[in-house]
Protein backbone atom coordinates (compact mmCIF):
# COMPACT_ATOMS: atom_id res chain seq x y z
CA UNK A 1 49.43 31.68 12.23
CA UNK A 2 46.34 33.87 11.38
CA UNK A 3 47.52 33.12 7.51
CA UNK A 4 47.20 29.46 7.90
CA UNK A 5 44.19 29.77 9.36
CA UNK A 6 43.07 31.54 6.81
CA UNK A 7 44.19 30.02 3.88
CA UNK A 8 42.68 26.79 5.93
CA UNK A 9 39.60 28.36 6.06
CA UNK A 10 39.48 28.96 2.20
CA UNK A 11 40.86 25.29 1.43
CA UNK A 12 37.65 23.96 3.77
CA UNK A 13 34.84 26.07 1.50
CA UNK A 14 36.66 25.66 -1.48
CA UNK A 15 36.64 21.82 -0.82
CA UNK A 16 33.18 21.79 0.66
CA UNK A 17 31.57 23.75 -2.53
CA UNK A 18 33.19 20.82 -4.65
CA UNK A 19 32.11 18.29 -2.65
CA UNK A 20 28.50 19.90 -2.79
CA UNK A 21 28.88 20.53 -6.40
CA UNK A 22 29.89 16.68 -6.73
CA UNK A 23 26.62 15.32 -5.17
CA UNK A 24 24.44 15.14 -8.08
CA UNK A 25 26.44 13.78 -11.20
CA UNK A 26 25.73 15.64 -14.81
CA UNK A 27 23.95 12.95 -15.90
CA UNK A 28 21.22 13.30 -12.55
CA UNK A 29 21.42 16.96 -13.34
CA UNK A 30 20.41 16.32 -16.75
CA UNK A 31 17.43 13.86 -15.49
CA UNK A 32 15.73 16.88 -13.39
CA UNK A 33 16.20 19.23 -16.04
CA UNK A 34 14.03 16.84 -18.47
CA UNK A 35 11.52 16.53 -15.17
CA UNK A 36 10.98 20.21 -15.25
CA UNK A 37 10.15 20.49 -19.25
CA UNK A 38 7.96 17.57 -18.59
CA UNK A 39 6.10 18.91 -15.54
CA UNK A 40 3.12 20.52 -17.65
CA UNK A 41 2.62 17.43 -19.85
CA UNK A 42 2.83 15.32 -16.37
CA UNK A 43 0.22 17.28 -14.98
CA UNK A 44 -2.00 17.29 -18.17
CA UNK A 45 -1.73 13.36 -18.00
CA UNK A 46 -3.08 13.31 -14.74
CA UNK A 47 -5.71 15.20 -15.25
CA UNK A 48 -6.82 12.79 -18.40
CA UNK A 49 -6.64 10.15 -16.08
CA UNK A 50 -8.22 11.32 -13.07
CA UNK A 51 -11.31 12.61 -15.35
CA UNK A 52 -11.73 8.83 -16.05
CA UNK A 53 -13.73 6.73 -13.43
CA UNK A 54 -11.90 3.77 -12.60
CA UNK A 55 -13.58 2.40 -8.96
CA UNK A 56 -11.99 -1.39 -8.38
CA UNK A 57 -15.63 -2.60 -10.17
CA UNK A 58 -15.66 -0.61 -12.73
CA UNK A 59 -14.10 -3.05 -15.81
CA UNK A 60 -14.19 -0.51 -18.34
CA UNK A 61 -13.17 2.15 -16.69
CA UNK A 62 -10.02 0.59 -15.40
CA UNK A 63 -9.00 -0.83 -18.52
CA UNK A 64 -9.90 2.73 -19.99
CA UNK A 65 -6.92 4.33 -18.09
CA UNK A 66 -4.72 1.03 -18.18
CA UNK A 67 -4.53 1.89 -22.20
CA UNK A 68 -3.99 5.00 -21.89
CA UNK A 69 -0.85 4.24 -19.42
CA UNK A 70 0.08 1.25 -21.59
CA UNK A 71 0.40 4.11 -24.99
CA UNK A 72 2.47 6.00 -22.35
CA UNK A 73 5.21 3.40 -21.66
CA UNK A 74 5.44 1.91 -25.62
CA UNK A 75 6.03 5.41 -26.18
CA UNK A 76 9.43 5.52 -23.89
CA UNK A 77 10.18 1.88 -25.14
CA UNK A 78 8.74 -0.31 -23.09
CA UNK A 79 6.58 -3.43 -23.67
CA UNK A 80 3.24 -3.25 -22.22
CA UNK A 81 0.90 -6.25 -21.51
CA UNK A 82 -2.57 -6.76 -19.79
CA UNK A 83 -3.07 -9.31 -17.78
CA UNK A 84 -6.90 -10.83 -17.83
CA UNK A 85 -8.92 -11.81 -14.43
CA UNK A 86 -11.52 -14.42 -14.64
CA UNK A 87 -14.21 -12.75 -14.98
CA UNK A 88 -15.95 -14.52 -12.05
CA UNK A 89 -13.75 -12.38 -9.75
CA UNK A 90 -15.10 -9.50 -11.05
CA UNK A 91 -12.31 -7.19 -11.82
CA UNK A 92 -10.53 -6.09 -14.66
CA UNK A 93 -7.34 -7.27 -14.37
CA UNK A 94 -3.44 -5.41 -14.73
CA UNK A 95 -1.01 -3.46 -16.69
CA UNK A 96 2.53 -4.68 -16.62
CA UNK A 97 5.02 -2.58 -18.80
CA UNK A 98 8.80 -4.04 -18.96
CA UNK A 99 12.05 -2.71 -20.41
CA UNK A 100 15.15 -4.82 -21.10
CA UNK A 101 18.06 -3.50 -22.80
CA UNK A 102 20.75 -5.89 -23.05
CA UNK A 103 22.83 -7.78 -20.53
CA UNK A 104 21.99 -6.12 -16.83
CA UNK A 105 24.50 -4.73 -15.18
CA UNK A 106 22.63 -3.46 -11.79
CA UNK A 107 19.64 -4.04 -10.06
CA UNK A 108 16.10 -4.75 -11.41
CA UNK A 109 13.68 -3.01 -10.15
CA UNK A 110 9.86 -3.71 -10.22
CA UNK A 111 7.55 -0.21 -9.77
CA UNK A 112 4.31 -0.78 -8.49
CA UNK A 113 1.19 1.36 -8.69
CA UNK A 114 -2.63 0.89 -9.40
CA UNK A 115 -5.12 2.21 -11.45
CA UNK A 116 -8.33 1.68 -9.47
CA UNK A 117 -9.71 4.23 -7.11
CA UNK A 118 -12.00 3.92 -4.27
CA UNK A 119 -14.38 5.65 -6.12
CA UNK A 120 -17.05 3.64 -7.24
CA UNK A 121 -19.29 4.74 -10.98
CA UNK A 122 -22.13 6.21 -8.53
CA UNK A 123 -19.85 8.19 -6.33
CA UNK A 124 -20.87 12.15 -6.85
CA UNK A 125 -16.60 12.77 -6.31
CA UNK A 126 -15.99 12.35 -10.12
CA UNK A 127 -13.71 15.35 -11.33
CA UNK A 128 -10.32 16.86 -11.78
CA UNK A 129 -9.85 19.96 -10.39
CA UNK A 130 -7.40 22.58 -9.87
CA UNK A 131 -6.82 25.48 -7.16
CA UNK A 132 -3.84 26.91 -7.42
CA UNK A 133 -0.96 24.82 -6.09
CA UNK A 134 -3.44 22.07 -5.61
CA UNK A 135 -5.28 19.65 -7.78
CA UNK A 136 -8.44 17.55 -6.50
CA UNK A 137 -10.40 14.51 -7.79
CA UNK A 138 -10.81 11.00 -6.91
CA UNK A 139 -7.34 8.59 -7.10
CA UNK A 140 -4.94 12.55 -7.28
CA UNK A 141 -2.96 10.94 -4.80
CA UNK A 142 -4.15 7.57 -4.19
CA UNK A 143 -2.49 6.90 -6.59
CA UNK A 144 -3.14 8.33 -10.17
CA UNK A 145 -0.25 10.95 -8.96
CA UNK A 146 1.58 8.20 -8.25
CA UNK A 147 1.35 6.59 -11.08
CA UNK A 148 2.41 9.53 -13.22
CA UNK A 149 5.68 9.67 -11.32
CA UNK A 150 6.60 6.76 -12.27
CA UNK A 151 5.50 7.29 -15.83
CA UNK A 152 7.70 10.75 -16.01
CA UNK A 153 10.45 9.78 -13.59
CA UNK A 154 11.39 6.91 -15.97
CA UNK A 155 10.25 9.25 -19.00
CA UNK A 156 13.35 11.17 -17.86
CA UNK A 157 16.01 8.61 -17.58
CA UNK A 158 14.80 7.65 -21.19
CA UNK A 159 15.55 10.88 -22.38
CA UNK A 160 18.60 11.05 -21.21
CA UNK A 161 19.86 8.08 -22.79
CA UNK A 162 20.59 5.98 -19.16
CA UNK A 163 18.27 2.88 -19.32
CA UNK A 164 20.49 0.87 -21.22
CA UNK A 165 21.67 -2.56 -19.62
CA UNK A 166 18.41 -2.72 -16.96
CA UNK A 167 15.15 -4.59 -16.15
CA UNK A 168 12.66 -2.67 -15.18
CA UNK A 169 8.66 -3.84 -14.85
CA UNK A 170 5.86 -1.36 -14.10
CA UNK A 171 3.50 -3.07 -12.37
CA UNK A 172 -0.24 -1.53 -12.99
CA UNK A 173 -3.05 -3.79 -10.50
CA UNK A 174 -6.45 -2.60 -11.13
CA UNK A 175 -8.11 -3.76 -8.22
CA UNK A 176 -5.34 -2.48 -5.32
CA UNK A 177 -8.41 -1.08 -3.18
CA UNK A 178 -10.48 -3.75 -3.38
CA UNK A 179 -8.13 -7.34 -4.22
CA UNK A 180 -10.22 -10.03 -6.37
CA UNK A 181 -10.69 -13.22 -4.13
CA UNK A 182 -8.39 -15.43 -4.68
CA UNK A 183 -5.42 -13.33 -4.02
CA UNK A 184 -3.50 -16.45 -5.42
CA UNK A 185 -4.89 -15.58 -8.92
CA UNK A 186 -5.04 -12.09 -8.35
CA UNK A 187 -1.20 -11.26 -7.51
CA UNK A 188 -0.20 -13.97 -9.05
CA UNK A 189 1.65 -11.79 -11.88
CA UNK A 190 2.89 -9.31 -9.39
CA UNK A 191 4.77 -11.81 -7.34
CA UNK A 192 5.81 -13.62 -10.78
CA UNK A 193 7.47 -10.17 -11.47
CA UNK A 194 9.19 -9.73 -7.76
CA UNK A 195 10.96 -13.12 -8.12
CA UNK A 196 12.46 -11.72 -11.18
CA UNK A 197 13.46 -8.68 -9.34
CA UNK A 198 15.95 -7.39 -7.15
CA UNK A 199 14.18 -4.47 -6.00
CA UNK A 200 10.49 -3.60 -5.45
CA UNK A 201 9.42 0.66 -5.24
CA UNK A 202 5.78 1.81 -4.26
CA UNK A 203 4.53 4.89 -5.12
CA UNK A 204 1.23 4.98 -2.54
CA UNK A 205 1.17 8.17 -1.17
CA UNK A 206 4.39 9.88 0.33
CA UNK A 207 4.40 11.15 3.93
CA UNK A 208 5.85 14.23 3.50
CA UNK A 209 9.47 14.11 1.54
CA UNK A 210 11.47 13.01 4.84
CA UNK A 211 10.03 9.76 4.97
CA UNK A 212 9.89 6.52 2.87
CA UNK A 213 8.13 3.28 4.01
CA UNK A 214 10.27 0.22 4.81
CA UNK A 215 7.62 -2.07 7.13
CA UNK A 216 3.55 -2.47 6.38
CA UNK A 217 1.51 -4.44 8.24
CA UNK A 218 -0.42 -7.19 7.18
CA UNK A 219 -4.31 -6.95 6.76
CA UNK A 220 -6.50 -9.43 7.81
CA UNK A 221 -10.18 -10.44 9.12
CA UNK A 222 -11.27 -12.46 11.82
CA UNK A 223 -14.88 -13.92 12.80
CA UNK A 224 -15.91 -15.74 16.04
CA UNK A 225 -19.56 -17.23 16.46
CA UNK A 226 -20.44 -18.37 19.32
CA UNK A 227 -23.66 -20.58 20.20
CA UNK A 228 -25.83 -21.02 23.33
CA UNK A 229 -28.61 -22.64 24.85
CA UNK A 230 -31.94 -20.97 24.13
CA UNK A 231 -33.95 -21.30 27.27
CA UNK A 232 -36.13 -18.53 29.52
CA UNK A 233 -33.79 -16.14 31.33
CA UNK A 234 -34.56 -17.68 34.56
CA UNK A 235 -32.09 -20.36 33.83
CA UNK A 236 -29.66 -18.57 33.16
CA UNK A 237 -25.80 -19.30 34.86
CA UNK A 238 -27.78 -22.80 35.60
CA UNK A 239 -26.35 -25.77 35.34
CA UNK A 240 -28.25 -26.89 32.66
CA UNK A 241 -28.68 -23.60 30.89
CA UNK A 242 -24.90 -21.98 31.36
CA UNK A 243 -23.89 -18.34 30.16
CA UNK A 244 -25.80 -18.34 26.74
CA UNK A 245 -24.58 -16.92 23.38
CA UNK A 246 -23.91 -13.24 23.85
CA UNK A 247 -21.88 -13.73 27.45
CA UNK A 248 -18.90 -16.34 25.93
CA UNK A 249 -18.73 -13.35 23.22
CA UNK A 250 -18.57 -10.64 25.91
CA UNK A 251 -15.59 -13.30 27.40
CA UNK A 252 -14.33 -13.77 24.09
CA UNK A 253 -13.86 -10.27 22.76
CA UNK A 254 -12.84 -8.85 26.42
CA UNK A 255 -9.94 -11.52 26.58
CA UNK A 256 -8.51 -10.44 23.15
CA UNK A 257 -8.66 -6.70 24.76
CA UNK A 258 -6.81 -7.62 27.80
CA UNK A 259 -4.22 -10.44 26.39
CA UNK A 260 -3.57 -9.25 23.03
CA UNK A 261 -1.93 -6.11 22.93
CA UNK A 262 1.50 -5.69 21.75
CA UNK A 263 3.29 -3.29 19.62
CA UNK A 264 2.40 -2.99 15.75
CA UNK A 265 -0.25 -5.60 16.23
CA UNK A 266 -3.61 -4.35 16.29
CA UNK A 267 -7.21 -6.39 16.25
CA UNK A 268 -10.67 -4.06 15.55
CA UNK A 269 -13.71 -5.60 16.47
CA UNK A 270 -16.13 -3.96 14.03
CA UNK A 271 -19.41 -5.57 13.87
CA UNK A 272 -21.37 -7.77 16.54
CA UNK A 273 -24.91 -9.47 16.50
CA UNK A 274 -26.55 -11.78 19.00
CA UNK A 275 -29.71 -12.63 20.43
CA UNK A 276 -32.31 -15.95 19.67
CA UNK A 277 -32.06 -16.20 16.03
CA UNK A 278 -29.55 -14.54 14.41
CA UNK A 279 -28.60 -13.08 10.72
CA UNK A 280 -25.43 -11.56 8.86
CA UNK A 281 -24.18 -11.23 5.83
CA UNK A 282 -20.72 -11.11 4.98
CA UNK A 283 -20.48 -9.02 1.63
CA UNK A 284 -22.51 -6.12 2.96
CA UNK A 285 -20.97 -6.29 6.40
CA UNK A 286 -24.94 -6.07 7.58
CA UNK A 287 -27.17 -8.28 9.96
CA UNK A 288 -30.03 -8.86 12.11
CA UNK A 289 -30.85 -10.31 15.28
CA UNK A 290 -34.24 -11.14 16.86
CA UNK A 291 -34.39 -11.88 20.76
CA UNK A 292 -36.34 -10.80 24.17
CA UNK A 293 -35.46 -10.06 27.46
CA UNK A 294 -36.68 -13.34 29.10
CA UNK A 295 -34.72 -15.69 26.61
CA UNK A 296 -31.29 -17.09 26.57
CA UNK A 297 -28.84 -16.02 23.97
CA UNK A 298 -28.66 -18.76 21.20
CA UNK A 299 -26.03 -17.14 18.77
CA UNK A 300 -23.72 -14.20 18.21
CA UNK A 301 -21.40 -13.10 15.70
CA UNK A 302 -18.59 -10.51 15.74
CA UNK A 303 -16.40 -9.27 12.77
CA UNK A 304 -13.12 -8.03 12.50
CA UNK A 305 -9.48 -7.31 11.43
CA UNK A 306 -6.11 -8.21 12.33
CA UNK A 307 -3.03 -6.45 11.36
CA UNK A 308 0.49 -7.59 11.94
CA UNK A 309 3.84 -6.58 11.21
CA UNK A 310 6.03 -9.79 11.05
CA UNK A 311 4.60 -13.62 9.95
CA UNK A 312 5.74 -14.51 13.02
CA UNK A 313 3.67 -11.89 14.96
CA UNK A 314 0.79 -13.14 12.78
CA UNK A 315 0.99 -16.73 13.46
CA UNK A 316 1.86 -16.11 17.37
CA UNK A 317 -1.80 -13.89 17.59
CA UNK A 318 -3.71 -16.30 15.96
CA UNK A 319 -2.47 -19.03 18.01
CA UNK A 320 -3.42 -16.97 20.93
CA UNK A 321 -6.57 -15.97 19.47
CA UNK A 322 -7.71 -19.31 18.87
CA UNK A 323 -6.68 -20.62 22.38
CA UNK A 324 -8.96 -17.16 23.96
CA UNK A 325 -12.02 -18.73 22.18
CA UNK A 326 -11.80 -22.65 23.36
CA UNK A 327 -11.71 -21.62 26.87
CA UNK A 328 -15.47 -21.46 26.97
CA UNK A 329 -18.22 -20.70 29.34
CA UNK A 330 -20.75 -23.23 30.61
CA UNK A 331 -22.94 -24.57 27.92
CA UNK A 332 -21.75 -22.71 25.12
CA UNK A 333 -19.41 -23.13 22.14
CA UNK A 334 -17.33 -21.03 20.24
CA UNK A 335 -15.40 -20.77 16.59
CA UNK A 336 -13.07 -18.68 15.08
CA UNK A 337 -11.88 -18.25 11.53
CA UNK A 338 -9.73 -15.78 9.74
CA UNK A 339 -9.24 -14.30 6.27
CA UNK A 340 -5.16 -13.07 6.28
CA UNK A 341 -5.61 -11.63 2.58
CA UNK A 342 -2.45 -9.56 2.81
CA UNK A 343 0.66 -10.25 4.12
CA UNK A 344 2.97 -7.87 6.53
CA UNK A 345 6.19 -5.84 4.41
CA UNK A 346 8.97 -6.74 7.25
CA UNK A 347 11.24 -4.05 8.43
CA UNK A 348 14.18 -6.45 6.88
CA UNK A 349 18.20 -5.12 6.49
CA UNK A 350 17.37 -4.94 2.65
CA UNK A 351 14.73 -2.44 2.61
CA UNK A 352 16.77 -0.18 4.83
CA UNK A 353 19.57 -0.18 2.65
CA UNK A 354 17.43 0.57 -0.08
CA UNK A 355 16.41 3.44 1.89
CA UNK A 356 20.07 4.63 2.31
CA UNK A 357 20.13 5.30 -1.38
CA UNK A 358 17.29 6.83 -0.58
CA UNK A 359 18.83 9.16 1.82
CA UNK A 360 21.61 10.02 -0.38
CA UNK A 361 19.85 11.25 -3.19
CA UNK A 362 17.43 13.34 -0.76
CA UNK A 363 20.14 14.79 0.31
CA UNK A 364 21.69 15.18 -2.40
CA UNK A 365 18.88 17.46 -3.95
CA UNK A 366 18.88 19.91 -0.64
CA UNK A 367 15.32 17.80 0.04
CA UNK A 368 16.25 16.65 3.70
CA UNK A 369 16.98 13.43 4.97
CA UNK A 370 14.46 10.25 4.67
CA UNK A 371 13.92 8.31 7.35
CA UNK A 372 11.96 5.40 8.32
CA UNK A 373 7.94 5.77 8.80
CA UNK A 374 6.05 4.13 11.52
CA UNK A 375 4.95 0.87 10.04
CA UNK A 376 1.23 1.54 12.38
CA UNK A 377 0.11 4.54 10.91
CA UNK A 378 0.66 2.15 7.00
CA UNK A 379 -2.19 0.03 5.70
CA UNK A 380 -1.51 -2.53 3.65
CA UNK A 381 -0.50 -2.16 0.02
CA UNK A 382 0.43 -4.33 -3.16
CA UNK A 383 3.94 -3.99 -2.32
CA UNK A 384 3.50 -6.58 0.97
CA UNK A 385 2.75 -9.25 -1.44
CA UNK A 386 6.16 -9.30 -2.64
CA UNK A 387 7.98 -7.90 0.36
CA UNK A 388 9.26 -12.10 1.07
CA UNK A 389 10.97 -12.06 -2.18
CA UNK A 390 12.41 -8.64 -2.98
CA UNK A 391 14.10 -5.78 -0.57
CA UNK A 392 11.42 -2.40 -1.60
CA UNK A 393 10.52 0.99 -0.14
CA UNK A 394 7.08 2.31 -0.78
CA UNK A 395 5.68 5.88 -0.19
CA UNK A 396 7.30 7.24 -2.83
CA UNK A 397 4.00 8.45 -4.64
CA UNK A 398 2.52 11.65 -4.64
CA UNK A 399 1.85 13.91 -1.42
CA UNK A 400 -1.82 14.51 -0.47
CA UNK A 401 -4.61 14.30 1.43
CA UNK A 402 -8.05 13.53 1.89
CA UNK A 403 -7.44 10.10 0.25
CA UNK A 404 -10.32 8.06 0.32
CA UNK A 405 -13.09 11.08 1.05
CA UNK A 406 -14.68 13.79 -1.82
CA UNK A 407 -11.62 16.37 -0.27
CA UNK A 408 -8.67 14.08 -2.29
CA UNK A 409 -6.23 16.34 -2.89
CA UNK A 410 -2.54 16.21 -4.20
CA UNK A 411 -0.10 19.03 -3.15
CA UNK A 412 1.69 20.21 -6.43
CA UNK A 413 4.57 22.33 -4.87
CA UNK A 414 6.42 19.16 -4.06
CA UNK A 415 5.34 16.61 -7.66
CA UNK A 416 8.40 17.54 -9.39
CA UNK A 417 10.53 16.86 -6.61
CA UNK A 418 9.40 13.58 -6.16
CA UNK A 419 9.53 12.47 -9.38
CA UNK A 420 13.11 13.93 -9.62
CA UNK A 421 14.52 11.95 -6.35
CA UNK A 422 11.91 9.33 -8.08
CA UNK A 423 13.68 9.25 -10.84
CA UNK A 424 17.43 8.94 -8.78
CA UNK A 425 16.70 6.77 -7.06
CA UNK A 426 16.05 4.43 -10.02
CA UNK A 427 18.98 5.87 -11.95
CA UNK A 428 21.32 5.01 -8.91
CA UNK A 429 19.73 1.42 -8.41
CA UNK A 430 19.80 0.40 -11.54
CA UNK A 431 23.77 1.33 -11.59
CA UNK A 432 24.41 -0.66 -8.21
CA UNK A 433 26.22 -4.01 -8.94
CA UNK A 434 24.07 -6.68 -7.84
């Protein structure tokens, strides 16, 4: 008996080394080899990149480092072209880079990333810099790093020979952090390139390597003015007078606090002037208000956003938004209006069984599992805009901090092994039967 056991015992680690030896293929081993003779050259890209300035106004400076990514992907074989905004929007437009090689065979996938960076021309946060296992300057990880994943991850499958048979775009905006008005000419490319896709990745920043992004919310703005009767304090809650201005805001804005809340819906009230005469202006989120003590209210304005995870959840606030602001106070009026520039990415089937390859490849590499991220604690990204047409992850970027503030960093202990289970995850797509 003790001789079968043993003999059982050797049969179950013989079989479980072979399964473990069986999880990444020759070919994937082959891909992360290439990833690690590429890391340096990766890193010196980034570097070139980050050095340039490339804030969402800065036309030159965006197309500056959309050339030197479109060199990049001709060089691996793919076709790159720039797309042109009006110049009336003010921005500088995109970088699309596509591969085809013959008849497809699996799924195509559409990679998304941005060259523009918070960081305006003026901005004193202008340089690359390196500390050890950690590399600073503005857009590391938001999302230059990012970027340069993709770059190397499909740098990698080149080299190895595996892209044959596939569609795959690289989708470059240049104005992610701040989108040119209309949105309807300004994605217009990106969602032309979903409905040709099966598959949409985004490569914002990771959160940590056990997690990948299947839901974003929507991001939105709101703004109620309300009006009043401008009389002397004396008459006010009268009859003839009523509630003035600044009170059927006070109503307005505590109603949306009370009736609102649900889960993965939130509604900021950022900015609020009122009084007798009454000044704000939009573009520079700034105003001005004049009024005294002994006079009614005659206007007030308040500002916001709105952030929802479903359409549905987006249409059902509004609705409810709109009905909190007719219900108004004596003698006063009240309008609301809203800006939804970007839409929710829905926690649908499809992006969780993208996320399953996901999984698998993570695992795969001894990384950890990947689960699901909490769509609030996500702001909206490029990658909602085509969420209604194509199943996608995003997070898949580089891992950082800081984003947004002079203390951007990007952690480099991790870069290759993201752009390794960057790069599997592609290779294993792109060989799925569609």
């Amino acid at each position: 008996m003790k001789a079968i056991k043993f003999i059982s015992f050797i049969l179950f680690i013989t079989l479980s080394v072979h399964l473990h030896a069986q999880k990444l293929t020759q070919i994937e081993k082959k891909v992360i080899n290439l990833i690690d003779e590429n890391n340096n050259q990766a890193i010196d890209l980034l570097e070139k990149v980050v050095n340039i300035n490339s804030g969402s106004l800065n036309i030159l400076g965006v197309k500056k480092v959309g050339s030197i990514f479109a060199d990049e992907f001709k060089a691996i074989g793919f076709t790159p072209t720039w797309f042109e905004m009006p110049e009336a929007m003010g921005r500088a437009g995109h970088l699309f880079c596509e591969l085809n090689t013959g008849v497809v065979k699996g799924k195509k996938i559409l990679l998304i990333g941005h060259l523009d960076t918070v960081f305006e021309e003026n901005s004193p946060f202008q340089t690359f810099k390196r500390d050890s296992m950690k590399v600073y300057g503005p857009g590391v990880s938001d999302m230059k790093g990012g970027d340069v994943i993709i770059l190397f991850a499909l740098k990698a499958l080149r080299e190895a020979g595996v892209l044959k048979n596939t569609q795959i775009i690289v989708a470059f905006s240049g104005d992610e952090e701040k989108a040119g008005d209309p949105v309807s000419i300004s994605r217009k490319d990106l969602i032309k390139a979903a409905k040709r896709s099966d598959i949409a990745l985004g490569f914002e920043g990771a959160i940590g390597l056990n997690y990948a992004t299947v839901a974003r919310r929507s991001s939105g703005s709101w703004s109620v003015e309300t009006s009043g009767v401008r009389a002397h304090s004396a008459g006010v809650f009268t009859e003839d007078v009523g509630a003035g201005a600044i009170y059927e805001m006070s109503r307005i804005l505590n109603s949306f606090y009370v009736e609102l809340p649900e889960q993965n819906l939130t509604f900021n009230a950022a900015t609020i002037v009122g009084g007798t005469l009454v000044d704000f202006d939009d573009t520079q989120s700034k105003g001005s208000a004049f009024g005294k003590n002994n006079i009614v209210s005659q206007k007030a304005i308040a500002n916001g956003d709105i952030r929802c995870l479903t359409e549905e959840q987006i249409n059902n606030t509004v609705e409810k938004m709109k009905a909190i602001v007719a219900k108004n106070l004596p003698k006063t009026s009240a309008s609301i209006t809203f800006d939804l520039k970007y839409p929710p990415m829905a926690p649908t089937p499809g992006n969780y069984e993208v996320l399953k390859v996901l999984d698998g490849v993570s695992q795969a590499m001894g990384l950890g599992i990947v689960e699901a991220y909490d769509p609030a604690k996500r702001g909206a990204g490029d990658i909602s805009f085509v969420a209604k047409y194509v199943d996608g992850l995003d997070g898949l970027g580089a891992m950082g901090s800081g984003a947004h503030t002079p203390k951007e960093n990007m952690d480099l202990t991790h870069f290759k092994d993201l752009t390794k289970r960057a790069a599997l995850l592609i290779y294993r797509l792109i060989n799925t039967k569609s």
